[in-house]
N, C-alpha and C. Protein backbone atom coordinates (compact mmCIF):
# COMPACT_ATOMS: atom_id res chain seq x y z
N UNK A 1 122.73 69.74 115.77
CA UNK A 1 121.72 69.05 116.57
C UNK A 1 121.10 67.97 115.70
N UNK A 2 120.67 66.67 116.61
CA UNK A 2 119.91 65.81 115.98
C UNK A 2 118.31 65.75 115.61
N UNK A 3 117.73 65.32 114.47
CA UNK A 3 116.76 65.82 113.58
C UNK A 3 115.83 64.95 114.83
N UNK A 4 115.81 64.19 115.38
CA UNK A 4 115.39 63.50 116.33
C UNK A 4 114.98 64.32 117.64
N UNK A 5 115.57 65.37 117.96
CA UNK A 5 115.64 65.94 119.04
C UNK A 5 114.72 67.34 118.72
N UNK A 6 114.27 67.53 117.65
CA UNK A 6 113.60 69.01 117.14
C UNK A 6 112.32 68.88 117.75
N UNK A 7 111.74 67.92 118.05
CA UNK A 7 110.25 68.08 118.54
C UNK A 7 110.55 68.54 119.68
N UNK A 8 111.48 67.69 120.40
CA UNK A 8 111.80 68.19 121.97
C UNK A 8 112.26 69.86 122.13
N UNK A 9 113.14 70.72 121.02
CA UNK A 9 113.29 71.61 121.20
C UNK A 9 111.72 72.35 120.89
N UNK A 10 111.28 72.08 119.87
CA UNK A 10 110.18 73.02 119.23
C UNK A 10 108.79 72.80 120.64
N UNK A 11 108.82 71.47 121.55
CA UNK A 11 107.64 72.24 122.50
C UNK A 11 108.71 72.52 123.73
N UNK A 12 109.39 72.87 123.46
CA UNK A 12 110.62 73.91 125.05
C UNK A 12 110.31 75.29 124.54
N UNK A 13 110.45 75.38 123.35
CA UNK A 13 110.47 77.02 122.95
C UNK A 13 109.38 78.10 121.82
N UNK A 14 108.44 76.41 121.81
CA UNK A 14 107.14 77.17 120.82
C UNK A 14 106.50 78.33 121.58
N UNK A 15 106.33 78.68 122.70
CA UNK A 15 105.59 79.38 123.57
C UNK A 15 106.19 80.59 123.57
N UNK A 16 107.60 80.78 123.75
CA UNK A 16 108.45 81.81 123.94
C UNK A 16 108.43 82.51 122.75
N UNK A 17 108.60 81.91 121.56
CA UNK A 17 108.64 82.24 120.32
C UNK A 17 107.33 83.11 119.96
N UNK A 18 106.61 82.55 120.56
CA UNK A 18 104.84 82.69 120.26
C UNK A 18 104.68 84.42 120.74
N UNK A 19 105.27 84.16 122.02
CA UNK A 19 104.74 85.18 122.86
C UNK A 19 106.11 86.60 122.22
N UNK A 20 106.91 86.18 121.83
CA UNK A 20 107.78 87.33 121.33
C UNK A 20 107.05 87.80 119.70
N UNK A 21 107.09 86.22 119.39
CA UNK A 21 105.77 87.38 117.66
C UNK A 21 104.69 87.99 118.21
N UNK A 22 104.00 87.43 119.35
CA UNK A 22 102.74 88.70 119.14
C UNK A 22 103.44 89.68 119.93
N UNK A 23 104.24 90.02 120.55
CA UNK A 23 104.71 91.43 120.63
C UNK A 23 105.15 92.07 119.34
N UNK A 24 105.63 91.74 118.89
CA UNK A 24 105.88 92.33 117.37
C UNK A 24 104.35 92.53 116.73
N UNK A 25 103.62 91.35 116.06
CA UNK A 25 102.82 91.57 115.66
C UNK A 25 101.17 92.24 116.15
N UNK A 26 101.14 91.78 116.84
CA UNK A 26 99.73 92.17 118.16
C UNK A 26 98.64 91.72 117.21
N UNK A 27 98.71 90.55 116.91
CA UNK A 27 97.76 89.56 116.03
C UNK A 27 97.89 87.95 116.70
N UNK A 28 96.94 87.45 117.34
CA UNK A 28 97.35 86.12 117.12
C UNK A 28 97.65 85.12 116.14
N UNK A 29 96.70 85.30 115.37
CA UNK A 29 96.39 84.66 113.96
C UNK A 29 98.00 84.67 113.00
N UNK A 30 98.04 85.95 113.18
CA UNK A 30 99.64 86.30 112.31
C UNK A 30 101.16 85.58 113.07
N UNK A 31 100.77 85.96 114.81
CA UNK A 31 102.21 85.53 115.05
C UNK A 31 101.78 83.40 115.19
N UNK A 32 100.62 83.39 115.27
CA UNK A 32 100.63 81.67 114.99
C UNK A 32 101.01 81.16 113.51
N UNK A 33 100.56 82.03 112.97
CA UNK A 33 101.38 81.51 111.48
C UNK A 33 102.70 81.93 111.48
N UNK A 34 102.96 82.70 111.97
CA UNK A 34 104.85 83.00 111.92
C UNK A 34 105.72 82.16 112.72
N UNK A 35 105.03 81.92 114.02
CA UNK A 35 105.64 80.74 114.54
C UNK A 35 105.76 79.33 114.08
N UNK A 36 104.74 78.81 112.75
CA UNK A 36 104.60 77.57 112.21
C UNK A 36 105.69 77.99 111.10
N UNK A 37 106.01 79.06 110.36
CA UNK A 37 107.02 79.16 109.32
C UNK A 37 108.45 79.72 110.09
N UNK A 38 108.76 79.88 111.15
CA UNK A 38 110.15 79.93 112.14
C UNK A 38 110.81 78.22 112.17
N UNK A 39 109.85 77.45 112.76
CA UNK A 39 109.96 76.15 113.24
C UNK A 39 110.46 75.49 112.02
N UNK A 40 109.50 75.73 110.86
CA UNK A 40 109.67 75.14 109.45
C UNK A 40 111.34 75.20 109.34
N UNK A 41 111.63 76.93 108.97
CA UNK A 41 112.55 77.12 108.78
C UNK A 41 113.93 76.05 109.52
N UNK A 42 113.48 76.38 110.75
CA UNK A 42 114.53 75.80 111.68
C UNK A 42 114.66 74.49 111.68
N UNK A 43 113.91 73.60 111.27
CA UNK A 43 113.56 72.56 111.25
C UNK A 43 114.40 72.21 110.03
N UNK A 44 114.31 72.96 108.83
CA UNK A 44 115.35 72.39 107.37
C UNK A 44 116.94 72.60 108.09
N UNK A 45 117.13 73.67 108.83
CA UNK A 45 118.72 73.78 108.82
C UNK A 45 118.85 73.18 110.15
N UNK A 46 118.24 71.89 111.05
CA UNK A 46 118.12 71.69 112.20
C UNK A 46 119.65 71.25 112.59
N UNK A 47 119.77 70.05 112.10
CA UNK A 47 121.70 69.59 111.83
C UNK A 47 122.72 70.02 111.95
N UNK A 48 122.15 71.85 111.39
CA UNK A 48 123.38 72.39 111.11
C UNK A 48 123.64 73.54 112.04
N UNK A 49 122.89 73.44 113.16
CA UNK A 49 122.37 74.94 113.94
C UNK A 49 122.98 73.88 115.24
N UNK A 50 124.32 74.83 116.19
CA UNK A 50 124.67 74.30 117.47
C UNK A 50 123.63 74.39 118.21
N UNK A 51 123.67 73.40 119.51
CA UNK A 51 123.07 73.69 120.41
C UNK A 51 123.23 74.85 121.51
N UNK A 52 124.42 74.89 121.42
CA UNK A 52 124.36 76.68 122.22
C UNK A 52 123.94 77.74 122.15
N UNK A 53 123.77 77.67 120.61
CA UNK A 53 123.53 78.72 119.95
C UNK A 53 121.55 78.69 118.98
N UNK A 54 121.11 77.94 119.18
CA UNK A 54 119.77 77.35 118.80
C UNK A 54 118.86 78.23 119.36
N UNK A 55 118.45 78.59 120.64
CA UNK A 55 117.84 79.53 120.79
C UNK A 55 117.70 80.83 120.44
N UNK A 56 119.24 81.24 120.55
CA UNK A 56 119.51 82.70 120.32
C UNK A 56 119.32 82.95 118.18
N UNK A 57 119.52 81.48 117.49
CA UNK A 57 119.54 81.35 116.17
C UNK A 57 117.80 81.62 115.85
N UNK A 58 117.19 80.68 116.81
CA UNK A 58 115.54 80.66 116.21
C UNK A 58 114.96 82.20 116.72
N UNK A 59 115.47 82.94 117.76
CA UNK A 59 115.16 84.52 118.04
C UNK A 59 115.55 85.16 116.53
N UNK A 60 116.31 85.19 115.97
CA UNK A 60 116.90 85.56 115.29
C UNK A 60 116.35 85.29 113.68
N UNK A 61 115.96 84.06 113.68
CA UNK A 61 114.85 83.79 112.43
C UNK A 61 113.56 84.21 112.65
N UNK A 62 112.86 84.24 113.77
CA UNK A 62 111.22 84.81 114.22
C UNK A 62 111.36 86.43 114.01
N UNK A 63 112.56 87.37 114.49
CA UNK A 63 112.96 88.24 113.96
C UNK A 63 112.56 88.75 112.48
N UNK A 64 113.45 87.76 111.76
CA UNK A 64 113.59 87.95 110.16
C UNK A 64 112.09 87.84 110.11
N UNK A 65 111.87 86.52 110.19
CA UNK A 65 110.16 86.59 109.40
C UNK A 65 109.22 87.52 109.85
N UNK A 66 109.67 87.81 111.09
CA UNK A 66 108.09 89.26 111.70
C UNK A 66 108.25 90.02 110.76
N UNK A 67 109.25 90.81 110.53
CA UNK A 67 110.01 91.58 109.65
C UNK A 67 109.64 91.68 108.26
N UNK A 68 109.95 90.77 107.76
CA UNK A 68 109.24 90.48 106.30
C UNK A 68 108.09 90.37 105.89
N UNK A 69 107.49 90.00 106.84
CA UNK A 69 105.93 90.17 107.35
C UNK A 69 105.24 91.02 107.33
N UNK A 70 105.71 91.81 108.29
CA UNK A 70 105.19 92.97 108.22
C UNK A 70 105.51 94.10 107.12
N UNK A 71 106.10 94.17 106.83
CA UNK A 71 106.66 94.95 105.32
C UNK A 71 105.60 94.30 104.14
N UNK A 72 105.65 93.33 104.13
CA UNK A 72 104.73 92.80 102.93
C UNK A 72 103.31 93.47 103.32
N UNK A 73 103.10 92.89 104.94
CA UNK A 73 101.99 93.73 105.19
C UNK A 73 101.58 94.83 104.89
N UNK A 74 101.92 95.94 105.16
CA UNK A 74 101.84 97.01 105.03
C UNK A 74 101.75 97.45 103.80
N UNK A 75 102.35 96.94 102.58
CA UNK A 75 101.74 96.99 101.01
C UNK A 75 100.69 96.79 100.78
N UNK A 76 99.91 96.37 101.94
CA UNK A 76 98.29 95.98 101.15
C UNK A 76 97.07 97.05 102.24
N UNK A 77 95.67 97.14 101.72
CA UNK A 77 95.09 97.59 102.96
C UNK A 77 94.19 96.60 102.97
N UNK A 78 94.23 96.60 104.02
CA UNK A 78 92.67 95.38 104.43
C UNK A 78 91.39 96.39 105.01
N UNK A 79 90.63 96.27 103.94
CA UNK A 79 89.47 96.83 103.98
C UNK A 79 88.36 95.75 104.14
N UNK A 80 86.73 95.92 105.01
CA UNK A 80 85.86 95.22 104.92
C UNK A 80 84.83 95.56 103.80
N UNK A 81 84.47 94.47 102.67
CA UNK A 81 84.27 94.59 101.69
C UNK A 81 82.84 95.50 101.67
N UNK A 82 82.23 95.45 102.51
CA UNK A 82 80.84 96.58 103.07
C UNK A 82 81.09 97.71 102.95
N UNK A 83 82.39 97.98 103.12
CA UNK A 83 82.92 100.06 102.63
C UNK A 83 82.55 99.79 101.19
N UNK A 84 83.07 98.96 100.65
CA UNK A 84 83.51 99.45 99.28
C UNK A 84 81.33 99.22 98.54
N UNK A 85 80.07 99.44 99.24
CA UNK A 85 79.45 99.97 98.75
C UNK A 85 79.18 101.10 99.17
N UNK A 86 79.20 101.49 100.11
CA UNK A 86 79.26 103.24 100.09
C UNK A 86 80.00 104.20 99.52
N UNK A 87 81.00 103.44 98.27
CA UNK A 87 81.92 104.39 97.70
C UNK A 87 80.47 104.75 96.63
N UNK A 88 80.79 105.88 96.47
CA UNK A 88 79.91 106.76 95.16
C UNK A 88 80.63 106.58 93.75
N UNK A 89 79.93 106.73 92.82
CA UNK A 89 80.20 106.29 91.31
C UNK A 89 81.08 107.23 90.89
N UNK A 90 82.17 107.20 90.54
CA UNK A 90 82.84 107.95 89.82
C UNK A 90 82.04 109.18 89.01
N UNK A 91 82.14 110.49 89.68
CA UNK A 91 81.78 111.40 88.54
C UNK A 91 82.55 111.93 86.82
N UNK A 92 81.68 111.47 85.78
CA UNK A 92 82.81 111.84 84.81
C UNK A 92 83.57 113.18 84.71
N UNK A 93 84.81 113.21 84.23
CA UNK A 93 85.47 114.53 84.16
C UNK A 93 84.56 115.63 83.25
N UNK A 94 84.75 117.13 83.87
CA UNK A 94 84.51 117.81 82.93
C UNK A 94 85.10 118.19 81.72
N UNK A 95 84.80 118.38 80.74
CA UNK A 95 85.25 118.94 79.45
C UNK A 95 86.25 119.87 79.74
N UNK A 96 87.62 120.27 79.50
CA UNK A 96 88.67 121.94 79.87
C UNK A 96 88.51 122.46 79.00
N UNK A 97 87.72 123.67 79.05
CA UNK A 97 87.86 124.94 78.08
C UNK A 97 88.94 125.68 77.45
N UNK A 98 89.98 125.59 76.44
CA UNK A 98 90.92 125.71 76.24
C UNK A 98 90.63 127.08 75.27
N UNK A 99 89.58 127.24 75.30
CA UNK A 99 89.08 128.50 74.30
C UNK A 99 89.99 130.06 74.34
N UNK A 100 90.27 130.16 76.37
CA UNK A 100 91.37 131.12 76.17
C UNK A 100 93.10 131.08 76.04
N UNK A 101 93.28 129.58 76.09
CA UNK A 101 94.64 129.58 75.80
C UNK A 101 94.62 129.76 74.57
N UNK A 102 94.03 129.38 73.34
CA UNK A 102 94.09 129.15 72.30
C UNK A 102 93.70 130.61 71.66
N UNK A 103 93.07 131.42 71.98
CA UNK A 103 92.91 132.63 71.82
C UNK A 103 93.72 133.64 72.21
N UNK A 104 94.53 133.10 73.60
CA UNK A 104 95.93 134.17 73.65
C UNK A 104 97.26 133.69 73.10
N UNK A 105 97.26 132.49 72.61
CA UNK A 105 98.40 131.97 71.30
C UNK A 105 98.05 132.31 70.51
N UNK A 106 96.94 133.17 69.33
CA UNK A 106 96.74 133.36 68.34
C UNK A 106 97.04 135.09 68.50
N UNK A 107 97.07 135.74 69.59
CA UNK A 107 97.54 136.51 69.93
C UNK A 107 98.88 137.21 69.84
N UNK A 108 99.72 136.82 70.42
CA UNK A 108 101.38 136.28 70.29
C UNK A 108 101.78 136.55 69.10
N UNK A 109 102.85 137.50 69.09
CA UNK A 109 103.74 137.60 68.10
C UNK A 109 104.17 135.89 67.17
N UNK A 110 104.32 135.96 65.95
CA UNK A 110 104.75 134.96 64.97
C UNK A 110 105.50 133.71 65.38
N UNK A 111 106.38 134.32 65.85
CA UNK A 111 107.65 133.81 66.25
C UNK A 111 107.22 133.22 67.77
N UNK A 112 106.97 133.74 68.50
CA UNK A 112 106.30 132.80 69.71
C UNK A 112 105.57 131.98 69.55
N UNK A 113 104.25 132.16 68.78
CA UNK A 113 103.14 131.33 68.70
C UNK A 113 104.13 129.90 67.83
N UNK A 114 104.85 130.65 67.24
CA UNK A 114 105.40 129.45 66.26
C UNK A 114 106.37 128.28 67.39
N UNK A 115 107.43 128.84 68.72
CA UNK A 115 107.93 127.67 69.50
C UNK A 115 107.00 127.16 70.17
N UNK A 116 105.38 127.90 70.68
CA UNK A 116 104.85 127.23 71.55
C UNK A 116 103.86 126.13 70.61
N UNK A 117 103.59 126.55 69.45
CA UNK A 117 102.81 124.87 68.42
C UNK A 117 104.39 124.27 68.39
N UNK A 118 105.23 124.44 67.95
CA UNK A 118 106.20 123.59 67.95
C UNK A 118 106.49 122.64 69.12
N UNK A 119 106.88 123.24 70.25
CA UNK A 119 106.41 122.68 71.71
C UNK A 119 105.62 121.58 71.88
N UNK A 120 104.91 122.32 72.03
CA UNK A 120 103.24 121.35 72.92
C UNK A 120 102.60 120.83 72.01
N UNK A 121 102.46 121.57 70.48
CA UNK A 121 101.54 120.98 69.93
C UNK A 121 102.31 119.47 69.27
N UNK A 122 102.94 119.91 68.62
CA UNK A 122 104.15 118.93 67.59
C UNK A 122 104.98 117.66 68.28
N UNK A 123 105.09 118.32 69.52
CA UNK A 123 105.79 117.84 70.60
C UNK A 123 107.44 117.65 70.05
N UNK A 124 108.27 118.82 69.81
CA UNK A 124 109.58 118.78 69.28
C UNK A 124 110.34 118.60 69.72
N UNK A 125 111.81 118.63 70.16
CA UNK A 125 112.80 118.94 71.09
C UNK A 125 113.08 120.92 70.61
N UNK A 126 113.74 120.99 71.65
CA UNK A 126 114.23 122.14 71.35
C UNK A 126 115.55 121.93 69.85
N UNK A 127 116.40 121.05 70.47
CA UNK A 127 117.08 120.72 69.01
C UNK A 127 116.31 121.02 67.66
N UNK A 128 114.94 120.20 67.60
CA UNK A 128 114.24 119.76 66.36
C UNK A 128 113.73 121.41 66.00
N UNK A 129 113.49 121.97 67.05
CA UNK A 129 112.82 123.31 66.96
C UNK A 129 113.63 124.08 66.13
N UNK A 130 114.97 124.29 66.74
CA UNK A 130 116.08 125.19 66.50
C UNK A 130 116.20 125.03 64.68
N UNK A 131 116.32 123.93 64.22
CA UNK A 131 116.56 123.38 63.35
C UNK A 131 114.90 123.76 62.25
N UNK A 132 114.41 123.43 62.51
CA UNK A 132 112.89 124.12 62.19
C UNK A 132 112.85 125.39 61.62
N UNK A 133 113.46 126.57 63.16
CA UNK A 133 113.49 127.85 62.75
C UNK A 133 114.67 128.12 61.97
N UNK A 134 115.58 127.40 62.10
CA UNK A 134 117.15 128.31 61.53
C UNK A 134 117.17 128.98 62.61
N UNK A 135 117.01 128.80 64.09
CA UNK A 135 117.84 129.21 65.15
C UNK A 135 118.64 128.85 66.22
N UNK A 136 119.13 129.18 66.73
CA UNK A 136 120.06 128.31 67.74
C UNK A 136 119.45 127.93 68.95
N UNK A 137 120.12 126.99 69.85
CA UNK A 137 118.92 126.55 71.27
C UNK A 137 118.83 127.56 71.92
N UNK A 138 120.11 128.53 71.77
CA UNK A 138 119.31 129.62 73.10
C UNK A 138 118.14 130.48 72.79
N UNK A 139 118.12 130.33 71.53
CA UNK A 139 117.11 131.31 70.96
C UNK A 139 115.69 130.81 71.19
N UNK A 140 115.74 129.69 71.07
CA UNK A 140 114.47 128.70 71.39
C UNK A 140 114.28 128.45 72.70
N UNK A 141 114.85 128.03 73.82
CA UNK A 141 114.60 128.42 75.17
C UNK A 141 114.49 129.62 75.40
N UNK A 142 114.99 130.79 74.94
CA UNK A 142 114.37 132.85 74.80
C UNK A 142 113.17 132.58 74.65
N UNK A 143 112.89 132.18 73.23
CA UNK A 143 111.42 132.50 72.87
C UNK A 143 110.61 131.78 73.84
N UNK A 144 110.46 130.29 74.06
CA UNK A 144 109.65 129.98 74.53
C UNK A 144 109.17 130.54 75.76
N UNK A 145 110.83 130.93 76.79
CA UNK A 145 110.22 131.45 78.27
C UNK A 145 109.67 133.32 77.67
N UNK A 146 109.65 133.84 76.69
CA UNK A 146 108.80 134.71 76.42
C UNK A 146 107.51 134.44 76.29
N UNK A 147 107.32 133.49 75.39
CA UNK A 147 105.71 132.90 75.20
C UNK A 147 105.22 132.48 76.49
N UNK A 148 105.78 132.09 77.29
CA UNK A 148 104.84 131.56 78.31
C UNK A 148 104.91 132.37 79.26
N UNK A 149 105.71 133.68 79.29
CA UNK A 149 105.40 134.77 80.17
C UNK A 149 104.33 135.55 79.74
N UNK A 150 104.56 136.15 78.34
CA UNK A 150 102.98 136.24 77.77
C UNK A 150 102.10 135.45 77.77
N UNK A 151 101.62 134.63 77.53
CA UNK A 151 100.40 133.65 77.70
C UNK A 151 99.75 133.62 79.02
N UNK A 152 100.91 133.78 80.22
CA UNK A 152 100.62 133.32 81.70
C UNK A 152 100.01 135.17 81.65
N UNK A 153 100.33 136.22 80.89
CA UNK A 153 99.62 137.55 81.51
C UNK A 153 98.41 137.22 80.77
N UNK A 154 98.23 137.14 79.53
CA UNK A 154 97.42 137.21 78.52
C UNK A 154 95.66 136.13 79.71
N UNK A 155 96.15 135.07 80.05
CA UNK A 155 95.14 134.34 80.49
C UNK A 155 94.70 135.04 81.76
N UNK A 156 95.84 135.55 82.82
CA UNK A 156 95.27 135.73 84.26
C UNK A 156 94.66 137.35 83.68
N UNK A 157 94.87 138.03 82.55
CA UNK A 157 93.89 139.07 82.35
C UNK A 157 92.53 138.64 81.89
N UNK A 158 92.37 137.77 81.35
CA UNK A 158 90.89 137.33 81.00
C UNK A 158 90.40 137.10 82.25
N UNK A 159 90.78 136.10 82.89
CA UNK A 159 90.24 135.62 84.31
C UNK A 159 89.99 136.74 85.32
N UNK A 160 90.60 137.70 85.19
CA UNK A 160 90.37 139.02 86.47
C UNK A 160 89.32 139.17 85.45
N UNK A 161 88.94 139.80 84.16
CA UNK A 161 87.70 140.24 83.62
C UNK A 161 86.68 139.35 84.03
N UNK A 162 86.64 138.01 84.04
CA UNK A 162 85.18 137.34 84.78
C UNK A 162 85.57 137.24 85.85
N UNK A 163 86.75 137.89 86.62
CA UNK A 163 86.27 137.52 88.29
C UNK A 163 86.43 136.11 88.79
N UNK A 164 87.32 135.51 88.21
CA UNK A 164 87.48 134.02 88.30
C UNK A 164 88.47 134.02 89.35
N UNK A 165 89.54 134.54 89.69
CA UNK A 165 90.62 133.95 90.61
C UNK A 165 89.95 134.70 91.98
């Protein structure tokens, strides 16, 4: 088509276009700006777009852009900036009392207490561990799922004594 002839198409089919973005969008504001970046579009590849096929091509780009549109949309929230003073101040975190984990690892046979500082505290691999003890990995995945089967009784018995769970 001739670049001459695009105004004549764009007021035959600005309306149609219009009225198919706000079904998609159900914004005026949005499908009037989508209809000014369809036209754009259509307007650079005008030359190269048949006339038979021009309508069914610009459905087909108002398509794409609702589309993209709305996806971008939806990444954001649009909030009115008046909420954001009724949000309340961040309360600071409390302090975690670690007093009884650390008291039922001192607990623990040698050899446990020793993969679970190796573990968590040191932050090792099991490799680095194995190598540590002079034992092999299975021995070090043993111990550890021992230690933390003890530890997990050792703590939920303190907690039934204050009545916590």
């Amino acid at each position: 088509m001739k670049k001459e002839s695009f105004e004549e198409f764009l007021t035959a089919h600005e309306k149609r276009i219009y009225r198919y973005l706000m079904g998609i969008t159900a914004d005026e504001q949005d499908a009037m700006d989508l209809v000014q970046a369809v036209f754009i579009a259509i307007y650079e590849k005008f030359e190269q777009i048949e006339e038979k096929t021009a309508l069914a091509y610009t459905y087909r780009v108002a398509h794409n852009k609702a589309m993209t549109f709305l996806k971008q949309k939806s990444r954001y929230i649009s909030l009115d900036p008046v909420n954001f003073t009724r949000i309340p101040e961040p309360t600071p975190p409390e302090a975690t009392d670690y007093s009884d984990l650390q008291k039922a690892i001192a607990e623990l046979p040698p050899r446990l207490a020793a993969v679970i500082q190796l573990q968590y505290y040191e932050k090792l691999s099991y490799k680095e561990i194995s190598d540590h003890l002079g034992i092999s990995l299975k021995a070090v995945e043993s111990l550890l799922v021992r230690a933390k089967r003890n530890l997990r009784k050792k703590i939920v018995q303190v907690k039934k004594g204050r009545n916590v769970l």
